[in-house]
Protein backbone atom coordinates (compact mmCIF):
# COMPACT_ATOMS: atom_id res chain seq x y z
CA UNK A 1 54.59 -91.44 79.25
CA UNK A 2 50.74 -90.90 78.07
CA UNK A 3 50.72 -87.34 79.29
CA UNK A 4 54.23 -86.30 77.36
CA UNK A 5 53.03 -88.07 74.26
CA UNK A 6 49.59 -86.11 74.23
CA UNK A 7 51.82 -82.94 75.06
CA UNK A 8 54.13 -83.95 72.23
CA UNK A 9 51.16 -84.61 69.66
CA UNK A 10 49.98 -81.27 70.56
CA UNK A 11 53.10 -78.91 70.57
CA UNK A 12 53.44 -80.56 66.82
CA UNK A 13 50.24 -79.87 66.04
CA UNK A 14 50.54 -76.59 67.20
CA UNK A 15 53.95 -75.57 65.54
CA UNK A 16 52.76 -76.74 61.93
CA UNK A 17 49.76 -75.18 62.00
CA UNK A 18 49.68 -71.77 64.03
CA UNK A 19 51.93 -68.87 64.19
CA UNK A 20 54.52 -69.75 61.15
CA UNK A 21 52.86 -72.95 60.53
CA UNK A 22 50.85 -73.33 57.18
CA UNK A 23 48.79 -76.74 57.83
CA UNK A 24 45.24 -75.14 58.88
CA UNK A 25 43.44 -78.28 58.83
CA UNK A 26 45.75 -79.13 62.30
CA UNK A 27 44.69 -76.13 63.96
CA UNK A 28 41.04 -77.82 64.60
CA UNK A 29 42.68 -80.50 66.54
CA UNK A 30 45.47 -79.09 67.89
CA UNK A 31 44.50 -78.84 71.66
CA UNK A 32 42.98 -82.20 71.71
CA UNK A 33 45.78 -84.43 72.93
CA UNK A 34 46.45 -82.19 76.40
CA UNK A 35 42.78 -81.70 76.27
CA UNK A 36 41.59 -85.35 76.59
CA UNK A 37 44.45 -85.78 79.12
CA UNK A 38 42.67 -82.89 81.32
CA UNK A 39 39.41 -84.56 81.27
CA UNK A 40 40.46 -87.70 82.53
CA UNK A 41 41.14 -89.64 78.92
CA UNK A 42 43.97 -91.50 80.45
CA UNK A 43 44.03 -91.77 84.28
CA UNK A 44 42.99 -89.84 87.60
CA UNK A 45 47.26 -89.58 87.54
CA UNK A 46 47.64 -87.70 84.41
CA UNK A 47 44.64 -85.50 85.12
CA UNK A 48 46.15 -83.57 87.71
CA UNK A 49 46.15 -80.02 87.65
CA UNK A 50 49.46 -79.76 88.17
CA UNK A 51 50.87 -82.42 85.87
CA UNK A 52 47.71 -81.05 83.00
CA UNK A 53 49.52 -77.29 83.91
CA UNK A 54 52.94 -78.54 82.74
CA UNK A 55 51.86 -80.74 79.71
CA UNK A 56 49.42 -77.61 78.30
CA UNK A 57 52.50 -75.45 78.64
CA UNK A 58 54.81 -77.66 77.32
CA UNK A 59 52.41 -78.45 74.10
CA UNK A 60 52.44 -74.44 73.59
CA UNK A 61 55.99 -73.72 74.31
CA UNK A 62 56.60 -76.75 71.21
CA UNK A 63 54.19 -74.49 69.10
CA UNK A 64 55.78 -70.99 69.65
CA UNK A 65 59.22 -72.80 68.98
CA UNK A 66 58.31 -71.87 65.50
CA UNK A 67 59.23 -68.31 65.96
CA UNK A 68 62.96 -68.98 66.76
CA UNK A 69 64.01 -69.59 63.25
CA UNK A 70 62.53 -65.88 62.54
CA UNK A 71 63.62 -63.94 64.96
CA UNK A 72 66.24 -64.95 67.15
CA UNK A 73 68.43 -62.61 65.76
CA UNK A 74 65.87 -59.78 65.58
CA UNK A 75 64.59 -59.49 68.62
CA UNK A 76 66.17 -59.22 71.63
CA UNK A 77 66.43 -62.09 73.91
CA UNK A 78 64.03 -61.35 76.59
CA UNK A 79 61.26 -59.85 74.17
CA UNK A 80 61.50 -63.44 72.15
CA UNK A 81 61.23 -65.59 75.62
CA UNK A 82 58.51 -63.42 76.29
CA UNK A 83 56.70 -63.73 72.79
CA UNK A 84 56.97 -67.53 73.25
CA UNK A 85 55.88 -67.98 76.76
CA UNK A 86 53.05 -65.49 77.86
CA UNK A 87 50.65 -67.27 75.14
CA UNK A 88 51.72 -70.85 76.44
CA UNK A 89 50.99 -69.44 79.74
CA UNK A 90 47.54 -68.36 78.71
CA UNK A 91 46.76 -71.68 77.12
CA UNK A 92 47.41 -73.52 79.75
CA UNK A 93 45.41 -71.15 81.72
CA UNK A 94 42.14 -72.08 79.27
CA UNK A 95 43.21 -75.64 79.89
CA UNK A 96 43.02 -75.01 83.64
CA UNK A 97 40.01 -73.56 83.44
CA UNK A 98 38.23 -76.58 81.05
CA UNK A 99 39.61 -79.25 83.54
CA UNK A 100 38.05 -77.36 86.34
CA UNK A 101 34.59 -76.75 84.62
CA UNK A 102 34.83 -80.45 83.88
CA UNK A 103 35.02 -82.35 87.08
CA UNK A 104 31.35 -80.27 88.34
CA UNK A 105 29.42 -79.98 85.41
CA UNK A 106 28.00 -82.39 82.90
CA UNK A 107 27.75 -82.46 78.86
CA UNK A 108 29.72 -79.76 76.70
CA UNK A 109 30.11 -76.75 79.90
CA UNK A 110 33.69 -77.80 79.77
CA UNK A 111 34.19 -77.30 75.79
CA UNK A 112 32.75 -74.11 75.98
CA UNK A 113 34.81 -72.76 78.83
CA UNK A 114 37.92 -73.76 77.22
CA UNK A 115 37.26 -71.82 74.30
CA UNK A 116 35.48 -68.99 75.91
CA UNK A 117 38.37 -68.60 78.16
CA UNK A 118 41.36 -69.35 75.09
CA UNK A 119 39.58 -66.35 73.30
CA UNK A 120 39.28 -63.95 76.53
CA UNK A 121 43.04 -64.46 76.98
CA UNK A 122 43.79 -64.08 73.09
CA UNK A 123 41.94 -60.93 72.99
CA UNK A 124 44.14 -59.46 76.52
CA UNK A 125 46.94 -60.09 74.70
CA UNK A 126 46.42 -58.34 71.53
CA UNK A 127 45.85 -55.03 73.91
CA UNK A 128 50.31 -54.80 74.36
CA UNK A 129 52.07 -52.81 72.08
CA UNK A 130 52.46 -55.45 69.18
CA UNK A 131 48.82 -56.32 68.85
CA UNK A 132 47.09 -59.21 68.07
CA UNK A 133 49.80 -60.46 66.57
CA UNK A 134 49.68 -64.28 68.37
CA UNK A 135 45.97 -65.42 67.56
CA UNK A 136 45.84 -68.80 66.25
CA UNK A 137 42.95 -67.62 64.25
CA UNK A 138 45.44 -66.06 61.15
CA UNK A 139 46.81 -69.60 60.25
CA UNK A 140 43.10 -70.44 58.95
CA UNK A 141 43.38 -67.30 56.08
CA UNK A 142 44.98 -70.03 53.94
CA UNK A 143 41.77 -71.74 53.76
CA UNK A 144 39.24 -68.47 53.07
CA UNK A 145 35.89 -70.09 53.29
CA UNK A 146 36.98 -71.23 57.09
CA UNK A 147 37.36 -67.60 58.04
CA UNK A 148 34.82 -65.34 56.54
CA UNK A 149 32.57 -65.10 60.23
CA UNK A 150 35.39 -62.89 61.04
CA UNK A 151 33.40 -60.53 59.05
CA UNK A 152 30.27 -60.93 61.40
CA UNK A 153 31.91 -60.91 65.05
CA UNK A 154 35.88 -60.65 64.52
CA UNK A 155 38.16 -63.16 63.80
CA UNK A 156 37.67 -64.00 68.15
CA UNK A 157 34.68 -66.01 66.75
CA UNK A 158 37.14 -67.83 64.62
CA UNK A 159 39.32 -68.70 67.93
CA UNK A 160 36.32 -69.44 69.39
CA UNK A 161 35.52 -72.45 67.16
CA UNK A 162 38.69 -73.55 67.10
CA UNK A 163 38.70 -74.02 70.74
CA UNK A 164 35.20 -75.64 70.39
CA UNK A 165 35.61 -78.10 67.86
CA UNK A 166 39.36 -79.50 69.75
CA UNK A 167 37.32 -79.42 73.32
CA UNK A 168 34.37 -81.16 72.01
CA UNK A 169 36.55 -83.95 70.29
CA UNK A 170 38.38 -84.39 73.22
CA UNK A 171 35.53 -85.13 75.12
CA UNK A 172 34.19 -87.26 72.71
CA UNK A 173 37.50 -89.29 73.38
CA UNK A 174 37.77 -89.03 77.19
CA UNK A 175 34.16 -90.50 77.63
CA UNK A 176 34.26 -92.48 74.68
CA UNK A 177 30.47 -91.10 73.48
CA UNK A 178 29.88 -90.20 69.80
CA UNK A 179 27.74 -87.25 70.55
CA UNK A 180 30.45 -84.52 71.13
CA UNK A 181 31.87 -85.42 68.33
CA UNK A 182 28.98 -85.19 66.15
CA UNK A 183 28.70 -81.55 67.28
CA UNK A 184 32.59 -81.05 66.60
CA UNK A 185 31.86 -82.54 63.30
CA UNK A 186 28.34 -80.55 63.23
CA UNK A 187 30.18 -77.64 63.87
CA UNK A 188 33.01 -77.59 61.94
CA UNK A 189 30.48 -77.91 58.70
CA UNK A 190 28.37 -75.18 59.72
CA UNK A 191 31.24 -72.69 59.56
CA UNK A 192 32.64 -74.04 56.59
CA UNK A 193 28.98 -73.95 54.81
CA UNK A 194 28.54 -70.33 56.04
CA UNK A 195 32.40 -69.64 54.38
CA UNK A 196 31.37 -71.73 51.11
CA UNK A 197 27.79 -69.41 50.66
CA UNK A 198 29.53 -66.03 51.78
CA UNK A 199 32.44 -66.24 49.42
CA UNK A 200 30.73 -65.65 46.21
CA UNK A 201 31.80 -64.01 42.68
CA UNK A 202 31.87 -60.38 42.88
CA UNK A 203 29.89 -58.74 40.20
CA UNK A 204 30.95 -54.97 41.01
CA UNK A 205 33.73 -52.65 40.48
CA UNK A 206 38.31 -53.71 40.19
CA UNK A 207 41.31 -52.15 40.36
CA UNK A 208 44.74 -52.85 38.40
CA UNK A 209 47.17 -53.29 40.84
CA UNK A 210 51.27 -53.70 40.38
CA UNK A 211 53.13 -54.26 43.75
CA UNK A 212 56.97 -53.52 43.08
CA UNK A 213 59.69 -54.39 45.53
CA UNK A 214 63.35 -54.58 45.76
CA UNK A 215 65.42 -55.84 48.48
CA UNK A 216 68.78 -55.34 46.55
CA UNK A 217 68.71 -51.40 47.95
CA UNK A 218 68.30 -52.43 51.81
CA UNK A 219 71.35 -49.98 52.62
CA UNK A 220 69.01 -47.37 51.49
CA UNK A 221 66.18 -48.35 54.04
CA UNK A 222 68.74 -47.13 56.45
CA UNK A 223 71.49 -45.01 55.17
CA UNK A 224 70.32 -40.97 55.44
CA UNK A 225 72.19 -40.18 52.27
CA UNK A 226 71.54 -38.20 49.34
CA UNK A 227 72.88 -40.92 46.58
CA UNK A 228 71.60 -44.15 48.22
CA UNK A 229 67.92 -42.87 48.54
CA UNK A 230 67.74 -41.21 45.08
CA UNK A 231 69.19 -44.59 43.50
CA UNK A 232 66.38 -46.45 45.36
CA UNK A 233 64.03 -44.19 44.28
CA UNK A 234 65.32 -43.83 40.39
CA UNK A 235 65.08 -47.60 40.84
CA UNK A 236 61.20 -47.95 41.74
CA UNK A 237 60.16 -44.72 39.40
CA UNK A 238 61.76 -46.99 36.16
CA UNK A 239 60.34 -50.34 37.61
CA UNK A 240 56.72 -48.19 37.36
CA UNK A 241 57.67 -46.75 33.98
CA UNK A 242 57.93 -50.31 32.69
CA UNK A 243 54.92 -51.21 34.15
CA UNK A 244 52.70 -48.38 32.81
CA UNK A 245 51.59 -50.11 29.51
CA UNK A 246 50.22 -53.13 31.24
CA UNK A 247 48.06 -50.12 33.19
CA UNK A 248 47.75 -50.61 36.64
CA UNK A 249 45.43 -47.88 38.70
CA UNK A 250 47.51 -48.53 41.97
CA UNK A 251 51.22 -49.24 42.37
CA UNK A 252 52.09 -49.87 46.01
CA UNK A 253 56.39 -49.80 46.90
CA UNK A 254 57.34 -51.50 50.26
CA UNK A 255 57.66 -49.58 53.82
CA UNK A 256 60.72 -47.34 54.20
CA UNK A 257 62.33 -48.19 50.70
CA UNK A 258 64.68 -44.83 51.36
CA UNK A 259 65.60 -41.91 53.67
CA UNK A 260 64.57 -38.92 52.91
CA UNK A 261 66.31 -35.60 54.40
CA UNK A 262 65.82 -32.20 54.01
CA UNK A 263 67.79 -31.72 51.57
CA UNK A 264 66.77 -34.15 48.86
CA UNK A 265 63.43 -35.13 49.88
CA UNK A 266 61.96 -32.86 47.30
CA UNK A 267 64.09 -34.11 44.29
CA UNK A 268 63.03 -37.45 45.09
CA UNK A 269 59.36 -36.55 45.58
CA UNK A 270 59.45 -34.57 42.09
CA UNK A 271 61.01 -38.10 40.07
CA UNK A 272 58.01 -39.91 41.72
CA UNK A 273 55.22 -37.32 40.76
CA UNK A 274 56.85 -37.41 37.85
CA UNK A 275 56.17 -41.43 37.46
CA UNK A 276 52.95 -41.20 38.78
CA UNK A 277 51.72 -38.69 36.50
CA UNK A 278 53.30 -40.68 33.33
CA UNK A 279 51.57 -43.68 34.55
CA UNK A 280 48.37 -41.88 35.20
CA UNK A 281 47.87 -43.90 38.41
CA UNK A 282 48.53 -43.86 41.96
CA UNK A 283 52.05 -44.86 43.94
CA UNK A 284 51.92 -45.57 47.34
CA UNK A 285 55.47 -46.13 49.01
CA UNK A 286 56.85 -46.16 52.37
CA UNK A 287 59.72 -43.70 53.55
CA UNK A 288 61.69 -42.24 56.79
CA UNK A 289 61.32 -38.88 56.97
CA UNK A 290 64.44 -36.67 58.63
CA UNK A 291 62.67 -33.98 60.45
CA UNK A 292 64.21 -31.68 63.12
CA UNK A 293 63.05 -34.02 65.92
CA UNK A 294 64.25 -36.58 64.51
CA UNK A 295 63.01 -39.59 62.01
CA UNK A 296 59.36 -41.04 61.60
CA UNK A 297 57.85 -43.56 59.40
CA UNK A 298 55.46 -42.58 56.70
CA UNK A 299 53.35 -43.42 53.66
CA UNK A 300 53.84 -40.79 50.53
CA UNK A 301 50.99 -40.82 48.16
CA UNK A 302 51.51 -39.66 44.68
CA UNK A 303 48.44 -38.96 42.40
CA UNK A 304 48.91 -37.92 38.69
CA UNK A 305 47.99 -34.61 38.76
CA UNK A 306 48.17 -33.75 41.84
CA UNK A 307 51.01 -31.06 42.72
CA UNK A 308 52.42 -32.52 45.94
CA UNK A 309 52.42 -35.89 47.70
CA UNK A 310 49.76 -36.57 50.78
CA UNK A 311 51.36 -38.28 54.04
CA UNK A 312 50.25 -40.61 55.90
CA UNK A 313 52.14 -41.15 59.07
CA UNK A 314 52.67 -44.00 61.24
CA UNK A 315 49.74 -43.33 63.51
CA UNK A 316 50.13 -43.69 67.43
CA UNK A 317 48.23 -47.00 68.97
CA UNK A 318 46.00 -46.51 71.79
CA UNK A 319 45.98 -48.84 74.75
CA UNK A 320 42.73 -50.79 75.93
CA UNK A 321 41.52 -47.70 78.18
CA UNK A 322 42.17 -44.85 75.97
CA UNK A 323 39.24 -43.90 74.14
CA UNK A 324 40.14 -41.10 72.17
CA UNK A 325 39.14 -40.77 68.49
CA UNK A 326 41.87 -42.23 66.36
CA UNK A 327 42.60 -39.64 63.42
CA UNK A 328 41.09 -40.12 59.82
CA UNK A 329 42.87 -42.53 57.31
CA UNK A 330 44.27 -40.76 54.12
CA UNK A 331 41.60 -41.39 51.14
CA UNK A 332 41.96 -40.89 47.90
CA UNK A 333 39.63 -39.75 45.15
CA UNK A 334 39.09 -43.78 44.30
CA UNK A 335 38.84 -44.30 48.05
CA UNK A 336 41.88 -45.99 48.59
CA UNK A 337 43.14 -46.01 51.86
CA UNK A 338 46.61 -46.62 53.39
CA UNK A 339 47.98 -47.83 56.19
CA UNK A 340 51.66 -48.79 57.19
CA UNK A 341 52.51 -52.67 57.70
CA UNK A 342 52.87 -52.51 61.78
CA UNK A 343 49.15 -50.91 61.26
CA UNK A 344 47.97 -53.50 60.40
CA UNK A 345 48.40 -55.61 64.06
CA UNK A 346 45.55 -53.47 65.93
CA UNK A 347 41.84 -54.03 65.09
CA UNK A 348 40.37 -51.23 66.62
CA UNK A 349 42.55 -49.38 64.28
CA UNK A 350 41.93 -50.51 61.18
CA UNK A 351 38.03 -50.65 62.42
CA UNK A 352 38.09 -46.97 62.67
CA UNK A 353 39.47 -46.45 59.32
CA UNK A 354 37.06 -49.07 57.75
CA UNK A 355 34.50 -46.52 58.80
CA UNK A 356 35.51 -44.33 55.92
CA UNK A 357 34.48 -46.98 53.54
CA UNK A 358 37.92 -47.41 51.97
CA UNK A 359 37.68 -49.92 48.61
CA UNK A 360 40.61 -51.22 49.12
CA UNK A 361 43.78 -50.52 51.78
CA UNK A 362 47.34 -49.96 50.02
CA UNK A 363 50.14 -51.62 52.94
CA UNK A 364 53.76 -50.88 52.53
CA UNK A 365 55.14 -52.74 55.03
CA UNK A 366 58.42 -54.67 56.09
CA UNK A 367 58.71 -58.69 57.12
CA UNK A 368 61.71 -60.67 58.39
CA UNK A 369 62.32 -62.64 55.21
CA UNK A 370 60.93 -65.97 56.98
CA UNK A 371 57.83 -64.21 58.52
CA UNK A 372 56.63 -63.13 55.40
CA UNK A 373 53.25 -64.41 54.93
CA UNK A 374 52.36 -64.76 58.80
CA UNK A 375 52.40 -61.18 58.41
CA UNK A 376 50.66 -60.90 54.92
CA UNK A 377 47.94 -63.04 56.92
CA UNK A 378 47.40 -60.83 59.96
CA UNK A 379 46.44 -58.30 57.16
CA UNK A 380 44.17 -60.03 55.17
CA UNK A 381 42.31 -61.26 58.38
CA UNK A 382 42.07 -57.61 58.96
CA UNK A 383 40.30 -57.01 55.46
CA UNK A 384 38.07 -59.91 55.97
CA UNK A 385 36.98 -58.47 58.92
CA UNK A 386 36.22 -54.89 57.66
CA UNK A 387 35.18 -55.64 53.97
CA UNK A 388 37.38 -54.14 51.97
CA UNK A 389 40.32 -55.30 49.34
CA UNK A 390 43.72 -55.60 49.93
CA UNK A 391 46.82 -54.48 48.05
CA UNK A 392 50.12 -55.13 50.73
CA UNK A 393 54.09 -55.11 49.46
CA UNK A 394 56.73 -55.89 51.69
CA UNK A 395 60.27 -55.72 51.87
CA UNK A 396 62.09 -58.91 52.70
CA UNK A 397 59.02 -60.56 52.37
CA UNK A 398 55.57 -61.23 50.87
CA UNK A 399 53.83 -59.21 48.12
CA UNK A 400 49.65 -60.08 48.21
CA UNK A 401 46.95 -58.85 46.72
CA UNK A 402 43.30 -60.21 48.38
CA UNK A 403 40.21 -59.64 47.64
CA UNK A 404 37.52 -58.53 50.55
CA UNK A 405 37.22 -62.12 51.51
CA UNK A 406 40.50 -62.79 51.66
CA UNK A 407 40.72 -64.52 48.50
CA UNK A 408 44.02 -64.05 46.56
CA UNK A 409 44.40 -62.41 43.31
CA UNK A 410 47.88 -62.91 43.26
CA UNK A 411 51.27 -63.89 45.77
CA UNK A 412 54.59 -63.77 45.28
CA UNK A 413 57.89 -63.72 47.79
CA UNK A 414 60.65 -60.80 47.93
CA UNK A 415 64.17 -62.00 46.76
CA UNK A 416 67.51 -60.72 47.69
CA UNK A 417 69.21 -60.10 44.37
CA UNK A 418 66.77 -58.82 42.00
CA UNK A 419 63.34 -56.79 42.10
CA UNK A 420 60.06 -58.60 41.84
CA UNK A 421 56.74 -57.35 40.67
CA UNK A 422 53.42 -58.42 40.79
CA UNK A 423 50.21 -57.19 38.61
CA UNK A 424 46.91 -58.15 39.20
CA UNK A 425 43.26 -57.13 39.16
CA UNK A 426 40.93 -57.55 41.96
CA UNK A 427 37.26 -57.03 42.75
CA UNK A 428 36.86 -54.45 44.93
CA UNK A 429 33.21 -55.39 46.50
CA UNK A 430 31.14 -52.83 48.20
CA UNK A 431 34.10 -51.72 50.52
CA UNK A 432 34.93 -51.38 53.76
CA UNK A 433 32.80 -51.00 57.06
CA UNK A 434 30.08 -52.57 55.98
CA UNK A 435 30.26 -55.74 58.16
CA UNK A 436 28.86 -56.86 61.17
CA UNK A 437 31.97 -56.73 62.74
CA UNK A 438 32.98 -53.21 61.94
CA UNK A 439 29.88 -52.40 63.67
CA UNK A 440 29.78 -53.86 66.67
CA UNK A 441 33.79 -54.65 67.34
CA UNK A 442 35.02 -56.89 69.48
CA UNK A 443 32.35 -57.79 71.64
CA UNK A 444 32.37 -61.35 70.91
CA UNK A 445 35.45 -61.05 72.50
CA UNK A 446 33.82 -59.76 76.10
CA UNK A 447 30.79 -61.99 75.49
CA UNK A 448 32.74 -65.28 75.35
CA UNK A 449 35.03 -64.13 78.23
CA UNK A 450 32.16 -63.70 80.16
CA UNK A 451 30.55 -66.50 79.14
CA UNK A 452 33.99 -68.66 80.56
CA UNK A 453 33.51 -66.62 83.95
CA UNK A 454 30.02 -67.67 83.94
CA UNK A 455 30.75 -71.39 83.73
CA UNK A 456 33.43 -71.05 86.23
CA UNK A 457 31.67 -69.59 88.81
CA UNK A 458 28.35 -72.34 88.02
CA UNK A 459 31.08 -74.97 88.80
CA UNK A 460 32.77 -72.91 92.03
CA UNK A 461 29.03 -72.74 93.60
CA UNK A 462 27.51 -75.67 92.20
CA UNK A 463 29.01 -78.17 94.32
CA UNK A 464 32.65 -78.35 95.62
CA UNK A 465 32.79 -82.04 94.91
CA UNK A 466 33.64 -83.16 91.07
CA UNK A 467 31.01 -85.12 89.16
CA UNK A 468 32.75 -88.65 89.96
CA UNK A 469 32.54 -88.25 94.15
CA UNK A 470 29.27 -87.02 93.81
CA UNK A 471 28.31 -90.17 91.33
CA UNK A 472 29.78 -92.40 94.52
C-alpha cells in the first residue's frame, strides 16, 4: 500500500507538472515519493528492486498519461505507446541506478547518480527522429528565472537539478537527517539567485513584431488548389495591411498556411511582396511547395524591396554519429533568422544556426490545438539556450513572442472560427551564439552521464555488500 501511494503521489506529480503539465514548482519534487521508497524510506519490502522497478515505472507511465488527451487521434497507436513508455522506462532505469548507488556508498553518491543517470538517458533520447521533445526540463520555461543556466551548459543542467534537488529530499526523508535537505533547499536557491541576477532589463536594440494566424482556412493547409490557397493567402496579405499602421518590422504567418503549385505559386508570391513592400517590413510564412518530386515544407521570406522571396526549407536532421556541417540558416539584412516549428526539437540544430548570430528566430510552425504551448516551450528553451529572441506563430495553437531569456512579450492561443493577431515589441539583446552553451554544446550532457557511470562502477567495486550488512 506505501509503495503504490508513493508511486501514485509521483505519477501526479509528474502529469501536472511535466510534458503538458503547467505546475513547475511540482517538477522539483516530483521523483521524491518512488525515490524515498528506493532508499529504504519505508521497509527492506518496498525497497526491492523489483517492486522499486514497477512503482518508478508506474509513477512515469501516470505522468506521460498526459499526452493521451493530445494525441490519441494523431498519432498512430504504436508511436503513442511508445512516446509514453520508453521515457518511463528510462526513469525507472535512473531509479535503478540511485537504489543501487545507495545500498554501497554513503552521503549524497546516490542523489547524484540519479540525476546524472536521468539526464544521460534524457539526452539518448532526444538523438530519435523527434528530438528532445520529452525533457522534463521545458515545463520550468513558465518560471524564466529557474531556467536561464540553460544558457551556460544546456537545458541538461536544468534536468540535472531537478533530479538533484528530488534525490536529495528524498534522502533527507529516508534517513530522517536535515542535511540533504538543506542542500536541496541550498540548491534550489542558488539556481533561482543565478536566474533572478541573469534576467535583467535589456538596454539595447527591439523589434515590432505582429504574429497573424488563422485556423478558419485549415482546408487550405492541405488542399493543392488554386482558389483555396489564394483565399488563404488574400486572407493573411489584408490581415498585414491592417496591421501596417501600428508598424511592425516582422510579421510571422503560421507553418504551411497554403499549397502552393506550379501554377499559382507565383500569383500568390506577387500579393505577398506586394504586402510586404506596403508594410515596409518583413513576412515570414510557412507553405508546401508542389515540386516535380513531389511536396516539401518551407519558409517564404518576403522583404519590401526585395524582387523575389528567399526559402528556407525544412532542413534534414542528422543522427548522433553524423557529423556533417548542417547548412547555413537564412538571414536577413536585420539578422533575423528562420526556422520551421519541427526545427525547433533538435539542439544541435538550432546551435549551428545560433552561430550566425541571428537577433531573433521567426518560427512558423503547427501544434495539435491542446499541445500548444508544450511546443511554444520547447522553443523558447531553445532561445534561452542560444541567446537570441523569439518570434513563433502556430496554427492550431500558440502564438509567443520571448525575449532572449525566455521572458514573454506577449501570448495568445489560435481559435477555430476567427483569425487572431498579436503585436508586440521585444528587446532583442546582443543575439544569438553568444552563450556558454552555444559554445561548448551538450557536454554537460556526457559529463553527468559519465559522472553516473563513475558512481556505479565505485559502488560495483567498492564492496559487494550494501552499507547495512557491512554496518552488522
Amino acid at each position: 500500500m506505501t509503495a503504490a501511494l508513493a508511486a501514485m503521489l509521483s505519477g501526479v506529480a509528474f502529469f501536472a507538472s511535466a510534458h503538458m503539465g503547467t505546475i513547475w514548482p511540482l517538477a522539483w519534487v516530483a521523483a521524491t515519493p518512488v525515490l524515498w521508497l528506493a532508499f529504504g524510506g519505508a521497509s527492506v519490502r518496498d525497497a526491492g528492486v523489483w517492486r522499486t522497478a514497477l512503482m518508478a515505472l508506474i509513477a512515469y507511465l501516470i505522468g506521460r498519461l498526459n499526452l493521451l488527451p493530445v494525441y490519441y487521434n494523431v498519432l498512430p497507436p504504436l508511436t503513442l505507446a511508445a512516446a509514453i513508455l520508453l521515457p518511463a522506462i528510462g526513469f525507472a532505469v535512473a531509479v535503478l541506478a540511485a537504489r543501487f548507488v545507495h545500498r554501497r556508498l554513503d552521503g549524497l553518491a546516490a542523489a547524484f547518480a540519479f540525476a546524472g543517470m536521468w539526464t544521460a538517458i534524457e539526452y539518448a533520447g532526444a538523438m530519435g527522429p523527434d528530438g528532445a521533445t520529452t525533457s522534463i526540463a521545458y515545463g520550468q520555461v513558465g518560471a524564466p528565472w529557474l531556467v536561464q543556466a540553460a544558457s551556460l551548459l544546456g537545458m541538461w543542467c536544468i534536468t540535472f537539478l531537478i533530479g538533484l534537488v528530488s534525490s536529495a529530499a528524498a534522502l533527507a526523508l529516508a534517513r530522517r537527517r536535515l542535511w540533504p535537505a538543506l542542500f536541496a533547499a541550498a540548491l534550489f536557491l542558488g539556481n533561482t539567485g543565478y536566474g533572478l541576477w541573469h534576467v535583467r532589463p535589456h538596454s539595447g536594440p527591439q523589434m515590432r513584431v505582429a504574429l497573424i494566424d488563422s485556423d478558419e482556412l485549415d482546408d487550405a493547409a492541405t488542399a493543392a488548389d488554386h482558389f483555396a490557397a489564394m483565399n488563404a493567402v488574400a486572407l493573411y496579405a489584408g490581415q498585414i495591411d491592417t496591421l501596417a499602421e501600428r508598424k511592425p518590422d516582422l510579421y510571422v504567418l503560421p507553418e504551411r498556411l497554403a499549397v502552393l503549385g506550379p501554377q499559382w505559386r507565383q500569383q500568390a508570391e506577387r500579393r505577398l511582396m506586394q504586402a510586404a513592400k506596403s508594410a515596409d517590413a518583413t513576412i515570414v510564412g510557412g507553405f508546401a511547395l508542389l515540386e516535380k518530386n513531389g511536396s516539401r515544407n518551407a519558409a517564404l521570406v518576403f522583404r519590401a524591396g526585395a524582387a523575389q522571396p528567399q526559402v528556407q526549407p525544412q532542413r534534414p536532421h542528422l543522427s548522433w554519429f553524423d557529423r556533417r556541417p548542417q547548412p547555413k540558416p537564412l538571414m536577413t539584412a536585420r539578422r533575423i533568422a528562420v526556422a520551421l516549428g519541427h526545427d525547433m526539437r533538435f539542439p544541435r540544430l538550432i546551435r549551428a544556426d545560433a552561430r550566425a548570430h541571428p537577433l531573433l528566430v521567426a518560427v512558423p510552425a503547427r501544434d495539435f490545438g491542446d499541445d500548444g504551448y508544450a511546443e511554444a516551450r520547447i522553443a523558447i528553451m531553445r532561445s534561452i539556450e542560444n541567446g537570441f529572441a523569439l518570434a513563433r506563430t502556430a496554427r492550431d495553437g500558440v502564438l509567443s513572442i520571448t525575449d532572449s531569456y525566455g521572458r514573454e512579450a506577449g501570448r495568445r492561443e489560435s481559435a477555430d472560427d476567427t483569425s487572431v493577431t498579436l503585436v508586440k515589441t521585444v528587446a532583442l539583446g546582443r543575439g544569438g551564439g553568444f552563450t556558454l552553451y552555444a559554445r561548448i554544446g551538450d557536454l554537460f550532457a556526457w559529463v553527468a552521464g559519465a559522472l553516473a557511470l563513475v558512481l556505479l562502477c565505485w559502488a560495483t567495486f567498492k564492496d559487494g555488500r550494501p552499507k547495512r550488512e557491512r554496518a552488522a
